[in-house]
PDB file of N, CA and C in Angstrom:
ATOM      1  N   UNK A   1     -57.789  -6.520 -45.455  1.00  0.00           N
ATOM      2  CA  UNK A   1     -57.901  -7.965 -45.300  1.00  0.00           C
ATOM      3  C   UNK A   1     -56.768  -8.642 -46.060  1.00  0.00           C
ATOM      4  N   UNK A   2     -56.410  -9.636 -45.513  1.00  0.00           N
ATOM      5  CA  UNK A   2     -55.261 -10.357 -45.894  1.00  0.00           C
ATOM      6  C   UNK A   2     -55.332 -11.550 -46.147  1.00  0.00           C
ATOM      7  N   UNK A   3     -55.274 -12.379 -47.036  1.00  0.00           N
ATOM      8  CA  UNK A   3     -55.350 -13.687 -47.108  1.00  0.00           C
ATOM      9  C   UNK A   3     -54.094 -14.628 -47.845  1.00  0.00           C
ATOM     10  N   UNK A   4     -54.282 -15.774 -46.697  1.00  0.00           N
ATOM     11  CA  UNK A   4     -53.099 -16.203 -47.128  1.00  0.00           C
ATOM     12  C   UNK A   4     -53.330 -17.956 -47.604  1.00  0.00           C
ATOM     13  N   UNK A   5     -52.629 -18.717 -47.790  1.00  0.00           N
ATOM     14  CA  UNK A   5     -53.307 -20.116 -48.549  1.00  0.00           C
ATOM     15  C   UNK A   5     -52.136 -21.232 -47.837  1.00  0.00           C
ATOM     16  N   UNK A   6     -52.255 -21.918 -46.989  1.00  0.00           N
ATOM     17  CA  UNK A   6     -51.528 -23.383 -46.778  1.00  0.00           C
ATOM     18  C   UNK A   6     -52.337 -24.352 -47.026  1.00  0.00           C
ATOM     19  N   UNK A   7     -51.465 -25.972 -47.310  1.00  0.00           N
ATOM     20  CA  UNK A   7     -52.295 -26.880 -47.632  1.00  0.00           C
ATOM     21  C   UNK A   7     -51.429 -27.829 -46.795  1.00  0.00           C
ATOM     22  N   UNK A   8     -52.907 -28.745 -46.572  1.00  0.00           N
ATOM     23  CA  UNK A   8     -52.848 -29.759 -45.491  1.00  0.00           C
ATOM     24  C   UNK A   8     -53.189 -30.867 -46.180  1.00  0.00           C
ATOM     25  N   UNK A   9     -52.414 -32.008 -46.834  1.00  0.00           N
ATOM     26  CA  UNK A   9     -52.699 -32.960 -47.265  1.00  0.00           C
ATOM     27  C   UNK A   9     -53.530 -32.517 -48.892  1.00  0.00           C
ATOM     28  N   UNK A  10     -54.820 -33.145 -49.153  1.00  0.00           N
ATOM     29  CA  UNK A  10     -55.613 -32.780 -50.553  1.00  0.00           C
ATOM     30  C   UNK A  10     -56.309 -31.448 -49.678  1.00  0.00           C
ATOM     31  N   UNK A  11     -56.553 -30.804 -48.592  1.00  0.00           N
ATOM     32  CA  UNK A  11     -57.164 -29.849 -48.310  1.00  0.00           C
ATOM     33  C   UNK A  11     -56.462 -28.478 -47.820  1.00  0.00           C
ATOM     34  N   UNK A  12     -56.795 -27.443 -48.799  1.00  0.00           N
ATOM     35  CA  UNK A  12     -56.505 -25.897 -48.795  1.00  0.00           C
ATOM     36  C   UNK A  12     -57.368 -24.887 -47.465  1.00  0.00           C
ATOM     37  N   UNK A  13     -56.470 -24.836 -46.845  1.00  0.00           N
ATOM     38  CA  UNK A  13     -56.532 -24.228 -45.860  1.00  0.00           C
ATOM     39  C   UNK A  13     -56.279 -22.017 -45.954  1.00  0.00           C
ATOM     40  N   UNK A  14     -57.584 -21.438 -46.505  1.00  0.00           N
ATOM     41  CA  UNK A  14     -57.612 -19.966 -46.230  1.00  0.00           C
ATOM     42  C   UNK A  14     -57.626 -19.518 -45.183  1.00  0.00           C
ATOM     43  N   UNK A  15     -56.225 -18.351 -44.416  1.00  0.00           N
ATOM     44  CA  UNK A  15     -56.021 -17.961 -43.491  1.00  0.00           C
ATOM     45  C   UNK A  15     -56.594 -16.534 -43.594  1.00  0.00           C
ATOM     46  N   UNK A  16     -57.779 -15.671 -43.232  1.00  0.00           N
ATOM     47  CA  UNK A  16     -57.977 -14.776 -43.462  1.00  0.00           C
ATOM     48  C   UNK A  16     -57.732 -13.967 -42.250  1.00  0.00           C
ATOM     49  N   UNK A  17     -57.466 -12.537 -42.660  1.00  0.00           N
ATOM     50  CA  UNK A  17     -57.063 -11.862 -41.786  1.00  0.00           C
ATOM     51  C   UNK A  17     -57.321 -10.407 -41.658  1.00  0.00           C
ATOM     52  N   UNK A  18     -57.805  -9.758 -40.678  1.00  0.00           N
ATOM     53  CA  UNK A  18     -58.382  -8.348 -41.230  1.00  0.00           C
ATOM     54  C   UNK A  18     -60.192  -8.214 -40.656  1.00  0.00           C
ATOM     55  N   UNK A  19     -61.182  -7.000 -41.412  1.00  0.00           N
ATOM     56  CA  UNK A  19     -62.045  -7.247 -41.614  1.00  0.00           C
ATOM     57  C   UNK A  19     -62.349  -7.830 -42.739  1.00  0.00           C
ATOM     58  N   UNK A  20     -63.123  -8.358 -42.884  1.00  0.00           N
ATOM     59  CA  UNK A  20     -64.624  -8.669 -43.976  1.00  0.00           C
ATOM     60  C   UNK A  20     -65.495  -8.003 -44.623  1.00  0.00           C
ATOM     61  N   UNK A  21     -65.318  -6.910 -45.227  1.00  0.00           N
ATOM     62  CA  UNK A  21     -66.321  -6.138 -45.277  1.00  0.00           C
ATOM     63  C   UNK A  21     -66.777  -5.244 -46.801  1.00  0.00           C
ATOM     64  N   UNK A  22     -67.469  -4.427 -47.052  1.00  0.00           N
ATOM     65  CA  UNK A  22     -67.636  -4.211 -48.375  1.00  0.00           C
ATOM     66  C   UNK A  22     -66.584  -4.125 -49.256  1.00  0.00           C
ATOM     67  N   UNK A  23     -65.464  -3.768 -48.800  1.00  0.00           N
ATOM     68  CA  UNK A  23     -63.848  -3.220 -49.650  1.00  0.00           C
ATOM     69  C   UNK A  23     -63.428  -4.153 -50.209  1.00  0.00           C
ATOM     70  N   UNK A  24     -63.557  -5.570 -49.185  1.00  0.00           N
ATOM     71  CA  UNK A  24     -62.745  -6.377 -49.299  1.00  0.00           C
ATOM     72  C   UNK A  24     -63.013  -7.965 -49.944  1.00  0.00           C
ATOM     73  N   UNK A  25     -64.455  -8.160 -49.599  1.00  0.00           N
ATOM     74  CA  UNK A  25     -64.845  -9.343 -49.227  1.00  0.00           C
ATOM     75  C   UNK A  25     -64.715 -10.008 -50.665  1.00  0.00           C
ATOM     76  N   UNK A  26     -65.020  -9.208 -51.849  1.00  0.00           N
ATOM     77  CA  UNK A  26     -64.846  -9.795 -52.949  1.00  0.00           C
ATOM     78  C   UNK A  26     -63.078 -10.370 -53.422  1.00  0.00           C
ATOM     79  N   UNK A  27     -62.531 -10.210 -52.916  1.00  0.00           N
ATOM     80  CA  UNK A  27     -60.836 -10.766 -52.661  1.00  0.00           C
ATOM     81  C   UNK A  27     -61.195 -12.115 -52.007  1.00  0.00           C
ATOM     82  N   UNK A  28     -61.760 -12.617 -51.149  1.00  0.00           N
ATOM     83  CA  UNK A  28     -62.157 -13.944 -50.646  1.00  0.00           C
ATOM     84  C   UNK A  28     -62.712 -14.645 -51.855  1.00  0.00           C
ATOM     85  N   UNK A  29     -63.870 -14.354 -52.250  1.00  0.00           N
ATOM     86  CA  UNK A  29     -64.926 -14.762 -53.826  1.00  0.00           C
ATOM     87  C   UNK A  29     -63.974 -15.048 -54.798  1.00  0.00           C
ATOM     88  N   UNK A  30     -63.169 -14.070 -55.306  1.00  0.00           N
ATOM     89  CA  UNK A  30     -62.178 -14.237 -56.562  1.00  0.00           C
ATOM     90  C   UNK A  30     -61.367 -15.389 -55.949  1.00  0.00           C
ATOM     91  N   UNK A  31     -60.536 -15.146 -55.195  1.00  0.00           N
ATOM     92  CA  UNK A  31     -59.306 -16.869 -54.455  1.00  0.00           C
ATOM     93  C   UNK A  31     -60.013 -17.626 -54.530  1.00  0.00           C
ATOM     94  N   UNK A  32     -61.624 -17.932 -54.018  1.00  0.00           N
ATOM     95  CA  UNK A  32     -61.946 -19.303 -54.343  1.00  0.00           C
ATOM     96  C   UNK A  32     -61.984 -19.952 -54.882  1.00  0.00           C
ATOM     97  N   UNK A  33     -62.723 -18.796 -56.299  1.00  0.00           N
ATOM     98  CA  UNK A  33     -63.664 -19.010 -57.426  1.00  0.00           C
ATOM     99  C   UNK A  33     -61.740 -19.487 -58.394  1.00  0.00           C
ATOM    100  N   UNK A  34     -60.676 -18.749 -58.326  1.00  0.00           N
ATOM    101  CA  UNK A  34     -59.712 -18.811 -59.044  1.00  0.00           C
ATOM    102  C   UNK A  34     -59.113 -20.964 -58.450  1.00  0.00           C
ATOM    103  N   UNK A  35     -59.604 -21.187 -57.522  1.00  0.00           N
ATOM    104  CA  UNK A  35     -58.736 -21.848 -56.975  1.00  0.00           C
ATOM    105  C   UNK A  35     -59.734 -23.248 -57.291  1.00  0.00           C
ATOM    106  N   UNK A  36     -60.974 -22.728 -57.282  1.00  0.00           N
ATOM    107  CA  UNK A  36     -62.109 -24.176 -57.904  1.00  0.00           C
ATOM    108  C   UNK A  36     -61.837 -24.127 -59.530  1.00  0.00           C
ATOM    109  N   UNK A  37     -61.010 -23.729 -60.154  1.00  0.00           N
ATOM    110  CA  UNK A  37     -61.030 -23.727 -61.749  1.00  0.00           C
ATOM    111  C   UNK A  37     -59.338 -24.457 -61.633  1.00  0.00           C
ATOM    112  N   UNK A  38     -58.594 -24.222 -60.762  1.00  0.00           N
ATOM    113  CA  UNK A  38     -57.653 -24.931 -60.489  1.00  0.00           C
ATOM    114  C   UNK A  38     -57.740 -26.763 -60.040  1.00  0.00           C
ATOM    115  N   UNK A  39     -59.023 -26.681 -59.700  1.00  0.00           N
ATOM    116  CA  UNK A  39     -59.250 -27.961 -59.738  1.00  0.00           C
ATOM    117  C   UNK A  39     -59.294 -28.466 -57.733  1.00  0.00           C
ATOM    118  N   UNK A  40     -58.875 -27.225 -57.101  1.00  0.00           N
ATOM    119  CA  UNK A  40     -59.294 -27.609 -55.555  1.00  0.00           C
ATOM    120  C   UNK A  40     -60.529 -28.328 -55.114  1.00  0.00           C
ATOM    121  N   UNK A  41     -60.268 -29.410 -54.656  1.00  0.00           N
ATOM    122  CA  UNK A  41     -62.023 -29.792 -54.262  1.00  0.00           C
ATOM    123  C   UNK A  41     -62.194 -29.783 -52.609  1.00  0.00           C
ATOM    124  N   UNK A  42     -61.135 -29.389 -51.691  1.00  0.00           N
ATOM    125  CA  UNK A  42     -61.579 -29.030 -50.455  1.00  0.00           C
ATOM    126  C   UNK A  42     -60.929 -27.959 -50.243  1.00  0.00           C
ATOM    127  N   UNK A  43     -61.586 -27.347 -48.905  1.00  0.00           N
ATOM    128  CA  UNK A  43     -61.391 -26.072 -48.563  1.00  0.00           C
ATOM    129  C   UNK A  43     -61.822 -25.736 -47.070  1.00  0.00           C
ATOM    130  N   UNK A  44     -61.104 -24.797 -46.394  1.00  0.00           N
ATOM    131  CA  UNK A  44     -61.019 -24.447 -45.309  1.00  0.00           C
ATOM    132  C   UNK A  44     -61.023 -22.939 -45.011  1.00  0.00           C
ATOM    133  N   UNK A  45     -61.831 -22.211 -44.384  1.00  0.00           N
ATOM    134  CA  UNK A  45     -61.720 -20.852 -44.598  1.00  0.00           C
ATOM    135  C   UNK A  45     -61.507 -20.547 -42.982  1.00  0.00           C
ATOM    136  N   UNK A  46     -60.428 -19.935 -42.712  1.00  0.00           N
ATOM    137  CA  UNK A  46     -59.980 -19.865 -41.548  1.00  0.00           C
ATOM    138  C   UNK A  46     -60.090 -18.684 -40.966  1.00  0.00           C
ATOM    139  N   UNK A  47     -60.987 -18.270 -40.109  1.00  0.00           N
ATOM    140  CA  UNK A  47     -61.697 -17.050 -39.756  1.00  0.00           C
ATOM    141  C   UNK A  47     -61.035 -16.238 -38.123  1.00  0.00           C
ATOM    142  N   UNK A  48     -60.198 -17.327 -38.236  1.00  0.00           N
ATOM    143  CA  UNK A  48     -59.784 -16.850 -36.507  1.00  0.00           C
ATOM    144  C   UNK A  48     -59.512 -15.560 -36.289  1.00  0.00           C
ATOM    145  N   UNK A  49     -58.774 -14.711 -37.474  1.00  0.00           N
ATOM    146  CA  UNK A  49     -58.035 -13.415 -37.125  1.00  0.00           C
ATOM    147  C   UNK A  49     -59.210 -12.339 -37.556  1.00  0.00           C
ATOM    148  N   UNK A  50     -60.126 -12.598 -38.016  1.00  0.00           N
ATOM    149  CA  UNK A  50     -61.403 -11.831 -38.728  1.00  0.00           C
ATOM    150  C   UNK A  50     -62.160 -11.365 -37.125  1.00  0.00           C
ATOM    151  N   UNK A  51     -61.994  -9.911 -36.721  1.00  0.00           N
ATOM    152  CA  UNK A  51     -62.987  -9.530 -35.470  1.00  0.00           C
ATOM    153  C   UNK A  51     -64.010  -8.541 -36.295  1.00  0.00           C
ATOM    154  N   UNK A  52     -64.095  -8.555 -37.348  1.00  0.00           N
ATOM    155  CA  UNK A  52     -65.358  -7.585 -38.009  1.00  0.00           C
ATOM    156  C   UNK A  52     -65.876  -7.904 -39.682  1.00  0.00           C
ATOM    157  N   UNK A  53     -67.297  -8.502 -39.499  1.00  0.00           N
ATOM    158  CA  UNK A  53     -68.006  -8.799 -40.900  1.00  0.00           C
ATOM    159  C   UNK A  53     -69.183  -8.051 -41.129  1.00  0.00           C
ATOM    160  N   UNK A  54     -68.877  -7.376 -42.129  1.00  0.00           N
ATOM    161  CA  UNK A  54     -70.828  -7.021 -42.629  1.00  0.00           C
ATOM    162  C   UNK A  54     -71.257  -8.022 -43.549  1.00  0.00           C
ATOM    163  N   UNK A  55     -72.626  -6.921 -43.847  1.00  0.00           N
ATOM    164  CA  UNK A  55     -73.196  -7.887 -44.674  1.00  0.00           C
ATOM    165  C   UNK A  55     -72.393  -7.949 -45.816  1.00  0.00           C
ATOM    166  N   UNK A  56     -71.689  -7.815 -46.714  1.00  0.00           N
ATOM    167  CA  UNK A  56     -70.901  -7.944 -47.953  1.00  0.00           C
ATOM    168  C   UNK A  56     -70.294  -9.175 -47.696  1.00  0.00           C
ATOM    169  N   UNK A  57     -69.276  -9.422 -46.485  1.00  0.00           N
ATOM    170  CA  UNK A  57     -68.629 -10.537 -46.251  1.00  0.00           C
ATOM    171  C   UNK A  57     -69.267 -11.381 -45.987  1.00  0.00           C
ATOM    172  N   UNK A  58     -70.738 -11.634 -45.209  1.00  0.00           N
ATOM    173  CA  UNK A  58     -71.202 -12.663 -44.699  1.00  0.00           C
ATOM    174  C   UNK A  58     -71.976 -13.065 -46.256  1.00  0.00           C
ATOM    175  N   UNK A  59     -72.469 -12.327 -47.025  1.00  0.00           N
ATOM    176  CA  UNK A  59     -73.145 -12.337 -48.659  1.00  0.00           C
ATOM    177  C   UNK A  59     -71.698 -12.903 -49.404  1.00  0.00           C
ATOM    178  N   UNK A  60     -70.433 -12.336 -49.225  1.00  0.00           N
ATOM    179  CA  UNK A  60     -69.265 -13.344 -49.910  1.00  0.00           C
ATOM    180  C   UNK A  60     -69.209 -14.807 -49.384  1.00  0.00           C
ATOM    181  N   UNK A  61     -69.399 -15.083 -48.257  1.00  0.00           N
ATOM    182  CA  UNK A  61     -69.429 -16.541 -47.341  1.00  0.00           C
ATOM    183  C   UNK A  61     -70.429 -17.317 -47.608  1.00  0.00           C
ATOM    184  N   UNK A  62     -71.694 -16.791 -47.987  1.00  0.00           N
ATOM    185  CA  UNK A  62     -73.056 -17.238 -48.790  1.00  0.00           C
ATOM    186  C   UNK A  62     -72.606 -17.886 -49.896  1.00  0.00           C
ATOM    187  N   UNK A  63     -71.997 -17.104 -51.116  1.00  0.00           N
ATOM    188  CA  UNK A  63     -71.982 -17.077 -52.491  1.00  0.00           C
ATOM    189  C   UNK A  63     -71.192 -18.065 -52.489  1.00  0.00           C
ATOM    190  N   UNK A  64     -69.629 -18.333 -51.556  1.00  0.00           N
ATOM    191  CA  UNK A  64     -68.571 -19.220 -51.787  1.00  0.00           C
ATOM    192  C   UNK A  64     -69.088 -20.929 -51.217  1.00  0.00           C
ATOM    193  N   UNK A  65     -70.170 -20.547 -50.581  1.00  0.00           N
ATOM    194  CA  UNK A  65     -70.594 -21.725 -49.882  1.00  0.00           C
ATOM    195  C   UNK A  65     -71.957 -22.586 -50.478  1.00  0.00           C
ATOM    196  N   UNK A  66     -72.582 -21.297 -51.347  1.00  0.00           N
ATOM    197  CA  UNK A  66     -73.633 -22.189 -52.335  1.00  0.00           C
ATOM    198  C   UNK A  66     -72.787 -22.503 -53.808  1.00  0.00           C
ATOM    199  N   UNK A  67     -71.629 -21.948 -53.512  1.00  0.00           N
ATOM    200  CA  UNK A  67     -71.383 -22.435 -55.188  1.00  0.00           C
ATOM    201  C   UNK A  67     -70.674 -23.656 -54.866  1.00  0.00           C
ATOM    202  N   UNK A  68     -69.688 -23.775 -53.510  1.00  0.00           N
ATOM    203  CA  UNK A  68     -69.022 -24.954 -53.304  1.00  0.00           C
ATOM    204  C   UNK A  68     -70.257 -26.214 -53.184  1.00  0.00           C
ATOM    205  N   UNK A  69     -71.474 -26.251 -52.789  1.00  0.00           N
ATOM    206  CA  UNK A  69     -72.209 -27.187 -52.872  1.00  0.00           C
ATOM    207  C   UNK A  69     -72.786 -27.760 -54.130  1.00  0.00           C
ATOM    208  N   UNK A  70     -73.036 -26.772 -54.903  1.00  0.00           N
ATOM    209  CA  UNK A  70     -73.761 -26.273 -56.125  1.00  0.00           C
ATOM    210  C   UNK A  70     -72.521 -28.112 -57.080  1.00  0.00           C
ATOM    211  N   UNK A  71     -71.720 -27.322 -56.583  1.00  0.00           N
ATOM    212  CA  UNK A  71     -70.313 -28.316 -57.577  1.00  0.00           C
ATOM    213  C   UNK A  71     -69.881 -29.710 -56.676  1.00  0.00           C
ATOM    214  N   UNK A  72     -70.168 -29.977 -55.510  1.00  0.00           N
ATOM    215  CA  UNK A  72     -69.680 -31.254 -54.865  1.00  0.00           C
ATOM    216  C   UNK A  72     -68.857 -30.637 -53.861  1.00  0.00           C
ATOM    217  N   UNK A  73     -68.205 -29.911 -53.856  1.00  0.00           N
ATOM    218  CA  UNK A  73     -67.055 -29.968 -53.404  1.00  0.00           C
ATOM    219  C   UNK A  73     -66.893 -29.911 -51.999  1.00  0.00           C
ATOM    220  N   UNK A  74     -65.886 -29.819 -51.064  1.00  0.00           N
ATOM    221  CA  UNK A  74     -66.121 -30.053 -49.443  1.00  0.00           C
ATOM    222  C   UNK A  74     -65.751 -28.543 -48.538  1.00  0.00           C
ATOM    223  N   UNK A  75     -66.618 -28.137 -47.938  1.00  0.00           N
ATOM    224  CA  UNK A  75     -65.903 -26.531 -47.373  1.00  0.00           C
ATOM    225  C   UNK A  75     -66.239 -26.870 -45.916  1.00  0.00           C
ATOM    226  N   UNK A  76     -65.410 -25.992 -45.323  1.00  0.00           N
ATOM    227  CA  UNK A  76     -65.500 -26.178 -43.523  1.00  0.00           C
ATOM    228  C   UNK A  76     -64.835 -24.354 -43.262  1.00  0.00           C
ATOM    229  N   UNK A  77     -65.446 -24.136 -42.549  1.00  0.00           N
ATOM    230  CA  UNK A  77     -65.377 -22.885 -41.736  1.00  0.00           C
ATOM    231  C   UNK A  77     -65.129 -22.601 -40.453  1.00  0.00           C
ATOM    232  N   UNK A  78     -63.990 -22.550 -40.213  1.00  0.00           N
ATOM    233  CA  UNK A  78     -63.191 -22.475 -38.331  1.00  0.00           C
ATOM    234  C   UNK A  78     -62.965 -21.287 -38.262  1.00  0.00           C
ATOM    235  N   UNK A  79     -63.387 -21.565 -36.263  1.00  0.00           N
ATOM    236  CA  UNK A  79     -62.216 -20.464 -35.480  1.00  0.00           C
ATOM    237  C   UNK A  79     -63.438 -19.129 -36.110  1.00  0.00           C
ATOM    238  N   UNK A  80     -65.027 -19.268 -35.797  1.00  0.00           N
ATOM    239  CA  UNK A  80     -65.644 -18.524 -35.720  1.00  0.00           C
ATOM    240  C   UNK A  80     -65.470 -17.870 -34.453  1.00  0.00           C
ATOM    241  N   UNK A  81     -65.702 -16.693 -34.016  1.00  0.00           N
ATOM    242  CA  UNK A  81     -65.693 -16.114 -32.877  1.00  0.00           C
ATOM    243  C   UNK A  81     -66.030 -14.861 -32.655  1.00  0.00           C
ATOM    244  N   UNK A  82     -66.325 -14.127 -31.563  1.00  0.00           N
ATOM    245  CA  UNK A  82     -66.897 -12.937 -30.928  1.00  0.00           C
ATOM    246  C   UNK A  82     -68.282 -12.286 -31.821  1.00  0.00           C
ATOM    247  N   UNK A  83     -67.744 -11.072 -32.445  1.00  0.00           N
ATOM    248  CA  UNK A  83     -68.724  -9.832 -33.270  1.00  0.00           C
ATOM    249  C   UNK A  83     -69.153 -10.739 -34.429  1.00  0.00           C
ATOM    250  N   UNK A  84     -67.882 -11.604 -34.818  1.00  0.00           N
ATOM    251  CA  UNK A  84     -68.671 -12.598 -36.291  1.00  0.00           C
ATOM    252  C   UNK A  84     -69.394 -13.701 -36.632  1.00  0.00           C
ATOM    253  N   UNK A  85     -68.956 -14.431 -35.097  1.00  0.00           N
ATOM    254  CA  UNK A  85     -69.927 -15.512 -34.483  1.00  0.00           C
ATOM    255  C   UNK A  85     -71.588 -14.747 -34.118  1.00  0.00           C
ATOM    256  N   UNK A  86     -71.444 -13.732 -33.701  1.00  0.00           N
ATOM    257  CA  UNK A  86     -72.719 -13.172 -33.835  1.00  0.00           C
ATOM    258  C   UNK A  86     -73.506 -12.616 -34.647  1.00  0.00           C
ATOM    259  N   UNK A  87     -72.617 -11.927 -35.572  1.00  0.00           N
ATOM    260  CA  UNK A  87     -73.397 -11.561 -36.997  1.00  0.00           C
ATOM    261  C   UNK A  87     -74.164 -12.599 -37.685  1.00  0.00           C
ATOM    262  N   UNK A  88     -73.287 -14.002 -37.572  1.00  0.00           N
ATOM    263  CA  UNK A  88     -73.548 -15.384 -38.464  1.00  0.00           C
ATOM    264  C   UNK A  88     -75.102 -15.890 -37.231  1.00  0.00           C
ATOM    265  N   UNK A  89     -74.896 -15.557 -36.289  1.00  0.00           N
ATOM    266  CA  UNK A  89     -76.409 -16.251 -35.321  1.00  0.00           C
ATOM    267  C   UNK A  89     -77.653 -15.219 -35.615  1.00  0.00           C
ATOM    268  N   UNK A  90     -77.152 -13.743 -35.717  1.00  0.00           N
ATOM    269  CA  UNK A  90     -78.213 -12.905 -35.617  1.00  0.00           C
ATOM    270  C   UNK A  90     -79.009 -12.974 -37.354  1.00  0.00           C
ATOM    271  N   UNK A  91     -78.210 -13.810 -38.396  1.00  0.00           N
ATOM    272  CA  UNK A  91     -78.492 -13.820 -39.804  1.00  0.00           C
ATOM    273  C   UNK A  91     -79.135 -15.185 -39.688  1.00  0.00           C
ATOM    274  N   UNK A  92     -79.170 -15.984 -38.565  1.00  0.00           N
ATOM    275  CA  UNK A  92     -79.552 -17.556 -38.785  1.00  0.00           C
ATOM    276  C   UNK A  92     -78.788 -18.482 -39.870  1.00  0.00           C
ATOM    277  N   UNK A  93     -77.570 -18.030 -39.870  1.00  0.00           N
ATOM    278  CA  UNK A  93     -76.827 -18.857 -40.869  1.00  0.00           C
ATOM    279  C   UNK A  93     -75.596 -20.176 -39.778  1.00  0.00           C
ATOM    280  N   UNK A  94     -76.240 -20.212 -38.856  1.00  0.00           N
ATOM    281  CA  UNK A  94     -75.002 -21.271 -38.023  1.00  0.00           C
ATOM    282  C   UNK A  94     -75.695 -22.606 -38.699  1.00  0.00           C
ATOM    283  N   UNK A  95     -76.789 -22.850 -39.282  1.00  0.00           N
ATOM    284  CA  UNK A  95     -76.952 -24.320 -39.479  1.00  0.00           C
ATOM    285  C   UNK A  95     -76.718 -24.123 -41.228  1.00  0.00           C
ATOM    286  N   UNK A  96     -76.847 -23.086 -41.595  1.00  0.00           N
ATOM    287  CA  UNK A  96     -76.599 -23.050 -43.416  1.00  0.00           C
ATOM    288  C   UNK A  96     -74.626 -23.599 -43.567  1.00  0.00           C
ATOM    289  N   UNK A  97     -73.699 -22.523 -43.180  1.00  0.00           N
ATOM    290  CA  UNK A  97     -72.419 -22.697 -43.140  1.00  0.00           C
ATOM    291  C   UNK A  97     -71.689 -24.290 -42.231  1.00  0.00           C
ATOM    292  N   UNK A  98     -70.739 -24.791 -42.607  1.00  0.00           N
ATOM    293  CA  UNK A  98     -70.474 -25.949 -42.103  1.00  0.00           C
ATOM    294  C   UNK A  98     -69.253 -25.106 -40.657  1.00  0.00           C
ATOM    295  N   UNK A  99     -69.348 -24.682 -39.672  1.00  0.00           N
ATOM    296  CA  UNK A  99     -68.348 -24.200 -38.838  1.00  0.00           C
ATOM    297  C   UNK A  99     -68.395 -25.007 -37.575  1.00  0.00           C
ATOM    298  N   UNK A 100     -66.789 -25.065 -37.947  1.00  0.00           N
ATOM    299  CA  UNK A 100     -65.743 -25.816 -36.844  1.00  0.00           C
ATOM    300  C   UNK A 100     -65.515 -24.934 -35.708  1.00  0.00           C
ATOM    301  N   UNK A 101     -64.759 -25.528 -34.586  1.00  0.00           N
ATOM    302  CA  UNK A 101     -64.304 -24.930 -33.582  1.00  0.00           C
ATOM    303  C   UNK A 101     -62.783 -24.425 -34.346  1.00  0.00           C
ATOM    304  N   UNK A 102     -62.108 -25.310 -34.846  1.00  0.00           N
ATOM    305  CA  UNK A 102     -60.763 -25.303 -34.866  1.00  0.00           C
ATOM    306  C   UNK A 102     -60.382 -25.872 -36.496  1.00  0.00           C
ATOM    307  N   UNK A 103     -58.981 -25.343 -37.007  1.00  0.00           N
ATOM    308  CA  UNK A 103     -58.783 -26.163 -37.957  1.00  0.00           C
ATOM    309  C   UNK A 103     -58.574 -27.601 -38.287  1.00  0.00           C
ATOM    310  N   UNK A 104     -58.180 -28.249 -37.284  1.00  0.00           N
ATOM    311  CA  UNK A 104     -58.028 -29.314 -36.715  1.00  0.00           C
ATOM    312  C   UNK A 104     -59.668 -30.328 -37.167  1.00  0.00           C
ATOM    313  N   UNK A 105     -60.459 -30.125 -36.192  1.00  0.00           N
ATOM    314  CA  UNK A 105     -62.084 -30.097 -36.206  1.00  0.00           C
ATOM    315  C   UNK A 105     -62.157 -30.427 -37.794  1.00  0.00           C
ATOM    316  N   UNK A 106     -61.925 -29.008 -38.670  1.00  0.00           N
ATOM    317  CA  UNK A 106     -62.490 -28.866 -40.021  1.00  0.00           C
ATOM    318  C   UNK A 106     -61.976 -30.128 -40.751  1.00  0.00           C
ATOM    319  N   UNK A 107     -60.247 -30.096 -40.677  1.00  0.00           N
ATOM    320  CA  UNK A 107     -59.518 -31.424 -41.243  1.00  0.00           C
ATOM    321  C   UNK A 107     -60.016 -32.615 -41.245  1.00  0.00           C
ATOM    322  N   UNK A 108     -60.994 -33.052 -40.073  1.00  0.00           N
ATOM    323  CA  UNK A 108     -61.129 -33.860 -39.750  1.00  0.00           C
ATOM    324  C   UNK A 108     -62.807 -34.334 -40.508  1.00  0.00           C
ATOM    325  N   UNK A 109     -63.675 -33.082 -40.409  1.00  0.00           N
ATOM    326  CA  UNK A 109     -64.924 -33.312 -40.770  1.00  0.00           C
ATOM    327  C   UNK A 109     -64.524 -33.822 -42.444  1.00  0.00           C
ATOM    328  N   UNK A 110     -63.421 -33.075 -42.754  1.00  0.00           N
ATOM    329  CA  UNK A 110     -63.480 -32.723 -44.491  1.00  0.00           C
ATOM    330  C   UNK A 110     -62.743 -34.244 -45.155  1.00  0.00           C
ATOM    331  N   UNK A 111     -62.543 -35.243 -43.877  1.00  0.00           N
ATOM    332  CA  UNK A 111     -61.481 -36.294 -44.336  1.00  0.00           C
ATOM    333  C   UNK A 111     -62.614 -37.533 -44.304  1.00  0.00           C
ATOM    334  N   UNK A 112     -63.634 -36.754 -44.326  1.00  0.00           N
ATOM    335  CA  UNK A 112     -65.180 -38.365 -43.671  1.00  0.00           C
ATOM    336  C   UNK A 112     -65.894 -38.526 -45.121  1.00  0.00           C
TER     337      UNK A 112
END
């Protein structure tokens, strides 16, 4: 898994890339967690290139998403799709996670 970081205005845009999965997922957790002590207060986790999550990654997407609430802060989740869009329906987490169609979408929810 690969992750990479652009920013769009006050909002940080995570390009992830790869699977999701036990090896890895804690590399997502640490960038966040490093990047909310930096003082980031929005965020974008960009899932488009991700075709495989277990439970570790979807439990990292949990953890990054109750702690971003926990603190105020604003998260949006795009560019869900195929095997991971289904993992996230078959867990009942499409109404827990905030997910966009597009990054675009997210920019937009995260600017209201």
């Amino acid at each position: 898994m690969e992750l990479k970081i652009r920013k769009n205005g006050n909002v940080y845009i995570i390009d992830v890339n790869g699977e999701m999965d036990l090896y890895n997922s804690y590399k997502l957790k640490e960038l966040v967690m490093k990047m909310i002590e930096k003082s980031v207060k929005c965020f974008v986790i960009n899932l488009e290139q991700v075709d495989y999550i277990d439970s570790s990654g979807i439990g990292a997407l949990i953890y990054i998403c109750s702690t971003i609430k926990k603190m105020n802060l604003r998260l949006a989740i795009a560019n869900v799709h195929g095997s991971v869009k289904k993992v996230i329906e078959l867990t009942k987490l499409t109404g827990y996670f905030p997910i966009t169609n597009s990054i675009e979408e997210s920019l937009q929810m995260l600017a209201e």
